[in-house]
Every structure is written in C-alpha cells, then in structure tokens.
Protein backbone atom coordinates (compact mmCIF):
# COMPACT_ATOMS: atom_id res chain seq x y z
CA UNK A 1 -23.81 120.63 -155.88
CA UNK A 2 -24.48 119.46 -152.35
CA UNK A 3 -26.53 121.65 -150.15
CA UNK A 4 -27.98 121.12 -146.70
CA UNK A 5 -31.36 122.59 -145.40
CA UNK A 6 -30.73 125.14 -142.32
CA UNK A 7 -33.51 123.84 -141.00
CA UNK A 8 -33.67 120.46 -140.88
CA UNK A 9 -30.37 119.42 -141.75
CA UNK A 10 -31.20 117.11 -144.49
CA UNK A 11 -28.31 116.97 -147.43
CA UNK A 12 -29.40 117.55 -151.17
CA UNK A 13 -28.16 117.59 -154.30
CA UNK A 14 -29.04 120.22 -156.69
CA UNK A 15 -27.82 121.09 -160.51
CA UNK A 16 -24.66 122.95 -160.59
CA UNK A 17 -26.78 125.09 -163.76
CA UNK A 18 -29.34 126.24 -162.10
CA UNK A 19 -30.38 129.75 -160.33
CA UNK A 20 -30.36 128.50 -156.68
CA UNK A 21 -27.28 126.85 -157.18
CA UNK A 22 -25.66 129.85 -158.58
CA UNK A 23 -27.12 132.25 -155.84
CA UNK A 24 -25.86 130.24 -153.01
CA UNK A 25 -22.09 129.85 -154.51
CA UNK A 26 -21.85 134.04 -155.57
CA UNK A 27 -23.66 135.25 -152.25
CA UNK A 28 -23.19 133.63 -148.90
CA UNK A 29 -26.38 135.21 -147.95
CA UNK A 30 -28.74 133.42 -149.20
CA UNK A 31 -29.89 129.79 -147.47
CA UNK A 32 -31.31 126.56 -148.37
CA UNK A 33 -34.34 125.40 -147.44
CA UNK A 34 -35.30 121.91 -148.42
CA UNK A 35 -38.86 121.39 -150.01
CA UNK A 36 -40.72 119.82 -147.04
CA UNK A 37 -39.60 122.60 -145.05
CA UNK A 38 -40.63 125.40 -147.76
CA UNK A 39 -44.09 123.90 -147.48
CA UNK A 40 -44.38 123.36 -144.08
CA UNK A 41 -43.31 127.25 -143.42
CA UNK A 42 -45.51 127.78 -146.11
CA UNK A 43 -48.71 126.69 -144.54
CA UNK A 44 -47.67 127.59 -141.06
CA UNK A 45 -47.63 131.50 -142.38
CA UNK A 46 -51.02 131.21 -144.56
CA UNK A 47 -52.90 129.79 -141.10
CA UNK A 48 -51.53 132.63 -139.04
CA UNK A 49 -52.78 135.24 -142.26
CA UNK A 50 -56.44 133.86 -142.00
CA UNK A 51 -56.48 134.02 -138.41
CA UNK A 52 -56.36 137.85 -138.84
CA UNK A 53 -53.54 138.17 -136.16
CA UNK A 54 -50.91 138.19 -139.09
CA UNK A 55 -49.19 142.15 -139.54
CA UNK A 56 -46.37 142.17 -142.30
CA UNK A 57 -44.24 145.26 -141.36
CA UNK A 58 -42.66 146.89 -144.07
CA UNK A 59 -41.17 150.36 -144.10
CA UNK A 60 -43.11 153.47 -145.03
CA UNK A 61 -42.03 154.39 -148.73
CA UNK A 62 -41.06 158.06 -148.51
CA UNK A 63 -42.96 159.77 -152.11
CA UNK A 64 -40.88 162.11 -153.45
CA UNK A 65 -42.79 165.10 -154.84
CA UNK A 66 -39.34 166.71 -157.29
C-alpha cells in the first residue's frame, strides 16, 4: 500500500497486512506520518515538557457516585 506523510509529503510503501495499513483503508480519519517526522514531533513535544511551559488539557472525568 502506498501512503504519503501529511507532513512532509514523502510517498511510502507499507504492508497491505499490517495494523496501520488496515486503519488508514477502514477509517479515513486517521493520517500518516512518516518516521522522520514521528521523531522529529517527538522530540519537539518532550523539549517543550521539560521546559515546564507544557499543559496537556484533557477533560474533567465526571465520577459517578450510583
């Protein structure tokens, strides 16, 4: 299967078998992101987290007391 990276635009080919290659052709959704660019992201996000300037906002889970 031939995918392309949304980043960078580079063209790959990956197994037809495998679990990215299924996830891509069953849900539009989902993206490819080559390998360099995985890393590269990667790295980016893990500076910003040490810098201590890094919030991940997630929604407040609701406990249900029933």
């Amino acid at each position: 299967m031939r995918v392309k990276c949304v980043i960078c635009d580079i063209i790959e080919s990956i197994e037809d078998e495998t679990l990215m290659a299924k996830r891509l052709r069953n849900r539009p959704i989902h993206t490819y992101m080559c390998k360099a660019c995985s890393e590269r992201i990667e790295e980016r996000t893990n500076a910003r987290k040490e810098t201590g300037n890094f919030r991940l906002y997630r929604a407040a889970k609701n406990e249900d007391n029933w």
